[in-house]
N, C-alpha and C. Protein backbone atom coordinates (compact mmCIF):
# COMPACT_ATOMS: atom_id res chain seq x y z
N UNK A 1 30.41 0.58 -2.08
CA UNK A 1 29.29 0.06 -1.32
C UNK A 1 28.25 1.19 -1.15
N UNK A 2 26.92 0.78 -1.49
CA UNK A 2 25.74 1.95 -1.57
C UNK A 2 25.51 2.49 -0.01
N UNK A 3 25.71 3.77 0.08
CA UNK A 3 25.05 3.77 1.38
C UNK A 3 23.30 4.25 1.48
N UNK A 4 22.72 3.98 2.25
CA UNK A 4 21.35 4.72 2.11
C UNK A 4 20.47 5.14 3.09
N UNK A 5 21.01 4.98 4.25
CA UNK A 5 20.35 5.86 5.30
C UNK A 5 18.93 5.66 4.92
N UNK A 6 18.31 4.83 5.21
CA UNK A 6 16.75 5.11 4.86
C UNK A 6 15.90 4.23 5.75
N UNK A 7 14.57 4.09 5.98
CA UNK A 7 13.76 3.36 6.35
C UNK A 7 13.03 2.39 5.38
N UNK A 8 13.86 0.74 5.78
CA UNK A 8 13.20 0.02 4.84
C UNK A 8 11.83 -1.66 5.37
N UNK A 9 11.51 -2.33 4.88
CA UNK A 9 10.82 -3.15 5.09
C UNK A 9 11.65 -3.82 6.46
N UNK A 10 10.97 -4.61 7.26
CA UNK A 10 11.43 -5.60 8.20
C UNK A 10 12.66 -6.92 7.57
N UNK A 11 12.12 -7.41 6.53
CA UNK A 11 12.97 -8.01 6.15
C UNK A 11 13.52 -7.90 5.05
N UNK A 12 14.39 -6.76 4.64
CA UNK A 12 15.19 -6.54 3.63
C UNK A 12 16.18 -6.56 3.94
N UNK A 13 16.72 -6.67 5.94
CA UNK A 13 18.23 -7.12 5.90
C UNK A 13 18.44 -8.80 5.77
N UNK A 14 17.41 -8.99 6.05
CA UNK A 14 17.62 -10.63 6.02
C UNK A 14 17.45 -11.09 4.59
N UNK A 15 16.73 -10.21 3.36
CA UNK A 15 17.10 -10.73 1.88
C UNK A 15 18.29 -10.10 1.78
N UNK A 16 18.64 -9.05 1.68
CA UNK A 16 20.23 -8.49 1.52
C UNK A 16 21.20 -10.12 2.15
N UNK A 17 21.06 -10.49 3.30
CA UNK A 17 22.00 -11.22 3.54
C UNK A 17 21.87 -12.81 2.64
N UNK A 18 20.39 -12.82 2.50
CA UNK A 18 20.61 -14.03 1.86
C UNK A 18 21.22 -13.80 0.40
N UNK A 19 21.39 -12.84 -0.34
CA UNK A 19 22.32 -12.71 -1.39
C UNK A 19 23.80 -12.26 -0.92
N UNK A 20 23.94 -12.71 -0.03
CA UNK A 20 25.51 -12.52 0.58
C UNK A 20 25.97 -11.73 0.68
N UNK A 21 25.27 -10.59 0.88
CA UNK A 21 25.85 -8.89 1.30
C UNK A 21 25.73 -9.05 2.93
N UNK A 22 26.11 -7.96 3.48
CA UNK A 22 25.99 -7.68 4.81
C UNK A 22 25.13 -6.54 4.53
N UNK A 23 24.14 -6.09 6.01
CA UNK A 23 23.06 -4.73 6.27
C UNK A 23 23.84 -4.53 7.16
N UNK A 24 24.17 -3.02 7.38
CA UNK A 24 24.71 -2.59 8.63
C UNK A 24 23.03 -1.52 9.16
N UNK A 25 22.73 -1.86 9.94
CA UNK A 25 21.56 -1.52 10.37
C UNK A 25 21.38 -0.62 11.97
N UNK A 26 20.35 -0.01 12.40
CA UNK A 26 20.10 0.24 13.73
C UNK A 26 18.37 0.44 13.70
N UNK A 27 18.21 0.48 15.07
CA UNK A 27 17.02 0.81 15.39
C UNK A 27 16.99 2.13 15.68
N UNK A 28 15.46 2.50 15.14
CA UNK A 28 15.30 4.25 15.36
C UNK A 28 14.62 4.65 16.27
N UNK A 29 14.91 5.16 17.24
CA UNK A 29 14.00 5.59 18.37
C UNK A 29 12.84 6.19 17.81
N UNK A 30 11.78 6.25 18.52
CA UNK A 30 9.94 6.74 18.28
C UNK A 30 10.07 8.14 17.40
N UNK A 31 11.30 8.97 17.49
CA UNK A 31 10.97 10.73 16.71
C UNK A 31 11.48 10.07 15.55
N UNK A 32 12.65 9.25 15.54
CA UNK A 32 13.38 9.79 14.13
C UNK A 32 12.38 8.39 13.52
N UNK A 33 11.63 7.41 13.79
CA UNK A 33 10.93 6.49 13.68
C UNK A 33 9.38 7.62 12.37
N UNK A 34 9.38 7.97 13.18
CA UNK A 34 8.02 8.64 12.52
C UNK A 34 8.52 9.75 11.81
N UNK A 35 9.59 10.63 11.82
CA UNK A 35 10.44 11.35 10.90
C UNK A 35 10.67 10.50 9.67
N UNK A 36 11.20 9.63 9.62
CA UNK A 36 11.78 8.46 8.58
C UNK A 36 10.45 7.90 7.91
N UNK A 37 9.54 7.84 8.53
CA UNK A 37 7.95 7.39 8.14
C UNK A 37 7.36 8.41 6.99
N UNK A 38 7.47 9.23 7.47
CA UNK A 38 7.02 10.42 6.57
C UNK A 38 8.07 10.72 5.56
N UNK A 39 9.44 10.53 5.34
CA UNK A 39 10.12 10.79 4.31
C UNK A 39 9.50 9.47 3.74
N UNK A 40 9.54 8.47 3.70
CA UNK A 40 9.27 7.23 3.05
C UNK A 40 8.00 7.15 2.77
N UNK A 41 6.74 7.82 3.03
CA UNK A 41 6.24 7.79 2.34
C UNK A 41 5.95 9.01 1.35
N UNK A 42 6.63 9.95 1.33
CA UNK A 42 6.44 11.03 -0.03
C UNK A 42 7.64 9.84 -0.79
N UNK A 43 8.39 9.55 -0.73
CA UNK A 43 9.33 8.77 -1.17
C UNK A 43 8.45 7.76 -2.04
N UNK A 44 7.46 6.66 -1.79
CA UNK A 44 6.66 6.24 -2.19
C UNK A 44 5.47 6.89 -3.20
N UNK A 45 5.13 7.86 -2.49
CA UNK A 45 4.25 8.99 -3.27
C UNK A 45 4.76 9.28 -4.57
N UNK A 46 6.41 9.76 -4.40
CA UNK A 46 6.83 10.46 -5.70
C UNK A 46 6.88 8.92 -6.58
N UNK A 47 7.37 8.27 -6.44
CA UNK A 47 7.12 6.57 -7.14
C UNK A 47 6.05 6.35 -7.81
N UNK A 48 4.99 6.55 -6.79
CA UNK A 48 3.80 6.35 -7.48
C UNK A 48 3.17 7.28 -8.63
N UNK A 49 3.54 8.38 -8.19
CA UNK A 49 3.56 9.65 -9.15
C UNK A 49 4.50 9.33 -10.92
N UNK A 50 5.38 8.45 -10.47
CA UNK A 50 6.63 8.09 -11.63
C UNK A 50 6.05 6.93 -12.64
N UNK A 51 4.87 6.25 -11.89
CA UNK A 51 4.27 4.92 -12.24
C UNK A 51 4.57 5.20 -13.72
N UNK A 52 4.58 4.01 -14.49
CA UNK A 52 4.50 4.29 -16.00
C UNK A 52 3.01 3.30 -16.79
N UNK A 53 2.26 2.46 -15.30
CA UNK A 53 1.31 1.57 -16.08
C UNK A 53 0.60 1.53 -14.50
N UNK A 54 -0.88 1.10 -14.62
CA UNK A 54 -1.21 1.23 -13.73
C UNK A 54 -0.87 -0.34 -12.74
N UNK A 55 -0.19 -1.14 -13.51
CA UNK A 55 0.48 -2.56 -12.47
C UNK A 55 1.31 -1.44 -11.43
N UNK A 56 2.05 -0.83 -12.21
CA UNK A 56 2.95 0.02 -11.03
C UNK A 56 2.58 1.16 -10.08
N UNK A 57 1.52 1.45 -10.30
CA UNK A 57 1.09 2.28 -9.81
C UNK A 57 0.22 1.95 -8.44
N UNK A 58 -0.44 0.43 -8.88
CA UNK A 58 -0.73 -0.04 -7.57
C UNK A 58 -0.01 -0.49 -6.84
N UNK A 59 1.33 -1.42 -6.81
CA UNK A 59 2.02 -1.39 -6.27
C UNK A 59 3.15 -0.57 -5.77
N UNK A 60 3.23 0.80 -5.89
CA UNK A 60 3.17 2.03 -5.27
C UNK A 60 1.93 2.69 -4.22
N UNK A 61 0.60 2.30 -4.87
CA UNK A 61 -0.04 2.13 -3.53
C UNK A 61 -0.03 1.49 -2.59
N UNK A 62 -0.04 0.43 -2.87
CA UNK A 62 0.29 -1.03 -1.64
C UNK A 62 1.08 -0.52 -0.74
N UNK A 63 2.28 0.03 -1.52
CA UNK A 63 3.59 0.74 -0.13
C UNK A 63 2.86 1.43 0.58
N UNK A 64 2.44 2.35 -0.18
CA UNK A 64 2.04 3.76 0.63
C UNK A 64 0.76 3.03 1.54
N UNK A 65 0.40 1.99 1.39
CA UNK A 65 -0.68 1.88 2.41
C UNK A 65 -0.27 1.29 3.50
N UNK A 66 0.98 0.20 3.39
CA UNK A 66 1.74 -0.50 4.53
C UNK A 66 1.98 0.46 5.06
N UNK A 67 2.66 1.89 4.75
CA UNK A 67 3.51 2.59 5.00
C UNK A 67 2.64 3.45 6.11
N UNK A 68 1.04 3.40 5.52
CA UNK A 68 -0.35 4.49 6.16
C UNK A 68 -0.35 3.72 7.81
N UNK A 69 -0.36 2.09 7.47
CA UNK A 69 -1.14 1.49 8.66
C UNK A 69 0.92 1.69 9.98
N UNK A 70 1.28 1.43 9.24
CA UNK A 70 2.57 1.67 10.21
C UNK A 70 2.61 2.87 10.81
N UNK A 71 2.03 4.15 10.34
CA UNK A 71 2.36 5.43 10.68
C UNK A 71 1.15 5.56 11.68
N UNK A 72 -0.07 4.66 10.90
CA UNK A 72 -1.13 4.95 11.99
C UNK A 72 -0.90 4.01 13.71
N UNK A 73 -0.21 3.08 13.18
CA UNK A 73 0.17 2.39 14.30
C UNK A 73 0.98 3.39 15.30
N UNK A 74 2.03 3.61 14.79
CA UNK A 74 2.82 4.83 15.30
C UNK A 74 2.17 5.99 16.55
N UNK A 75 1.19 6.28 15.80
CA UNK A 75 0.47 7.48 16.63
C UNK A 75 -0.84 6.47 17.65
N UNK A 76 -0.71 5.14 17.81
CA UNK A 76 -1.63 4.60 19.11
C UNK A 76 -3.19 3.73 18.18
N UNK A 77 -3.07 4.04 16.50
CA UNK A 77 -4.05 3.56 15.41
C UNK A 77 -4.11 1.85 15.19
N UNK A 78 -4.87 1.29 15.40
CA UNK A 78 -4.51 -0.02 14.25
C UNK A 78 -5.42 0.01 12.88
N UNK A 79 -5.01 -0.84 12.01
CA UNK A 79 -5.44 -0.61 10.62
C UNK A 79 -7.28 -0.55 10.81
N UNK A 80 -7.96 -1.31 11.71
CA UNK A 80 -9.44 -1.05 11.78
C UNK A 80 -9.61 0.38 12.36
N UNK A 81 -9.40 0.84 13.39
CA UNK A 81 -9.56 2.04 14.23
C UNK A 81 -9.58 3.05 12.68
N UNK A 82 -8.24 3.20 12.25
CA UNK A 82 -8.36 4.05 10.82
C UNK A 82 -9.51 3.69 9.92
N UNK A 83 -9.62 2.62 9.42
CA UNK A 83 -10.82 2.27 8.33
C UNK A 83 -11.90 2.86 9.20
N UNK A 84 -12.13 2.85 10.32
CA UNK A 84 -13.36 3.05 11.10
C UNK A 84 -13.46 4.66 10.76
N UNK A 85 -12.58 5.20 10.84
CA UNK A 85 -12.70 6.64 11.04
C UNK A 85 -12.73 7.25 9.25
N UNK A 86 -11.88 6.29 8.23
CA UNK A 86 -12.11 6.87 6.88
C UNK A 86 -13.81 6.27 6.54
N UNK A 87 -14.35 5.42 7.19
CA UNK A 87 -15.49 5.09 6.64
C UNK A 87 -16.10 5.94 7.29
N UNK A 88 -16.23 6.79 8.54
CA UNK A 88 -17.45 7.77 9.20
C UNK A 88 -16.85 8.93 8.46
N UNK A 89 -16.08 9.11 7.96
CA UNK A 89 -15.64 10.48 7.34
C UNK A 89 -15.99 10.48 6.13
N UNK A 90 -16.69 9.50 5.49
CA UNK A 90 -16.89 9.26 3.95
C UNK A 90 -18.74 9.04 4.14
N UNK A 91 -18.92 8.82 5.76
CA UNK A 91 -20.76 8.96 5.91
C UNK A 91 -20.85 10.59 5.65
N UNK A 92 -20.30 11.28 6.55
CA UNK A 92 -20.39 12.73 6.74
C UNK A 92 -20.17 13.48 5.63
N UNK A 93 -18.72 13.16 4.67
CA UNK A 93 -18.50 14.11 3.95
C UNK A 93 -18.26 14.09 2.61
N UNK A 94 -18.67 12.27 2.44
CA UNK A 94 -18.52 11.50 1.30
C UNK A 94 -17.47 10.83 0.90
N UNK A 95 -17.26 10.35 -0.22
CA UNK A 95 -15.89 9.73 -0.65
C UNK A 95 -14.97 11.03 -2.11
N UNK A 96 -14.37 10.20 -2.78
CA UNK A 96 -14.33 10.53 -4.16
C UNK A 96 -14.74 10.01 -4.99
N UNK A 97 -15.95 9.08 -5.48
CA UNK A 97 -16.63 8.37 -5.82
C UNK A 97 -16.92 9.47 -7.37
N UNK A 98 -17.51 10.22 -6.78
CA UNK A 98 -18.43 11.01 -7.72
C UNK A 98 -17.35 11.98 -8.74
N UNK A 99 -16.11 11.69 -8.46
CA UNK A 99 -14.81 12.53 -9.44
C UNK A 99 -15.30 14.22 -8.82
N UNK A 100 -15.90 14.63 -7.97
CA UNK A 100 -16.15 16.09 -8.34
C UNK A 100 -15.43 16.46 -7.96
N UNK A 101 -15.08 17.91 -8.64
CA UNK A 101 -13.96 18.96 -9.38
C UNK A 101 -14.58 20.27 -8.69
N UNK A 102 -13.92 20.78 -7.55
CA UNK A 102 -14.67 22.06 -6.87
C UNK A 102 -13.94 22.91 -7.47
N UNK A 103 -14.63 24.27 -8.13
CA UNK A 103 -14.27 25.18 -8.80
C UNK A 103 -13.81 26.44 -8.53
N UNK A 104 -15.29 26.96 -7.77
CA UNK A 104 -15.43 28.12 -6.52
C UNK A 104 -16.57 28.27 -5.85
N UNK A 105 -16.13 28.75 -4.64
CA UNK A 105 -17.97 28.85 -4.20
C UNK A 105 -17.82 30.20 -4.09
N UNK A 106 -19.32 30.64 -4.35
CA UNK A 106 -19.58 31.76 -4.63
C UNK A 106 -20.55 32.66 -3.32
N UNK A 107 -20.41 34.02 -2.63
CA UNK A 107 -21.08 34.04 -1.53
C UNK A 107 -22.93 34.24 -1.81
N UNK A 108 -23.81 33.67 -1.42
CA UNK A 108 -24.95 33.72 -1.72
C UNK A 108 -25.79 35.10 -1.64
């Protein structure tokens, strides 16, 4: 029987059971909650990093973004409050739009 200690979706014990396995499960208190958050998503990251087509690759993002708004939830965020703050951070300091490649700056 696999064990895996990990942080997974809300309802993956209830598909596990509907294929007739048992989840032996617990709830994680708020540290090891946001500890487990952050392994799961480099966990996701390295996935997405593994992509072999870009179908997979977005759905390696998708995680990592459920994974963004949960973590932002975590710290007091909901998914607008964040968009609010990546969109004033993209007035001020731009996006990645433009691909640029910083090289060095040089002192004037």
């Amino acid at each position: 029987m696999p064990i895996h200690n990990k942080l997974v979706r809300d309802r993956i014990p209830e598909i596990i059971q509907l294929a007739g396995k048992e989840a032996k499960t617990r709830v994680l208190n708020d540290d090891e909650y946001m500890q487990e958050l952050r392994k799961k998503i480099d966990e996701e990251y390295e996935e997405y990093l593994a992509a072999e087509n870009a179908v997979a690759a977005v759905e390696e993002l998708a995680d990592m973004l459920e994974l963004i708004y949960a973590t932002a939830a975590a710290h007091g965020a909901t998914p607008h409050q964040l968009d609010m703050i990546r969109e004033e951070k993209a007035k001020k300091r731009g996006a990645f739009d433009e691909k640029i490649y910083l090289i060095e700056v040089v002192d004037g």
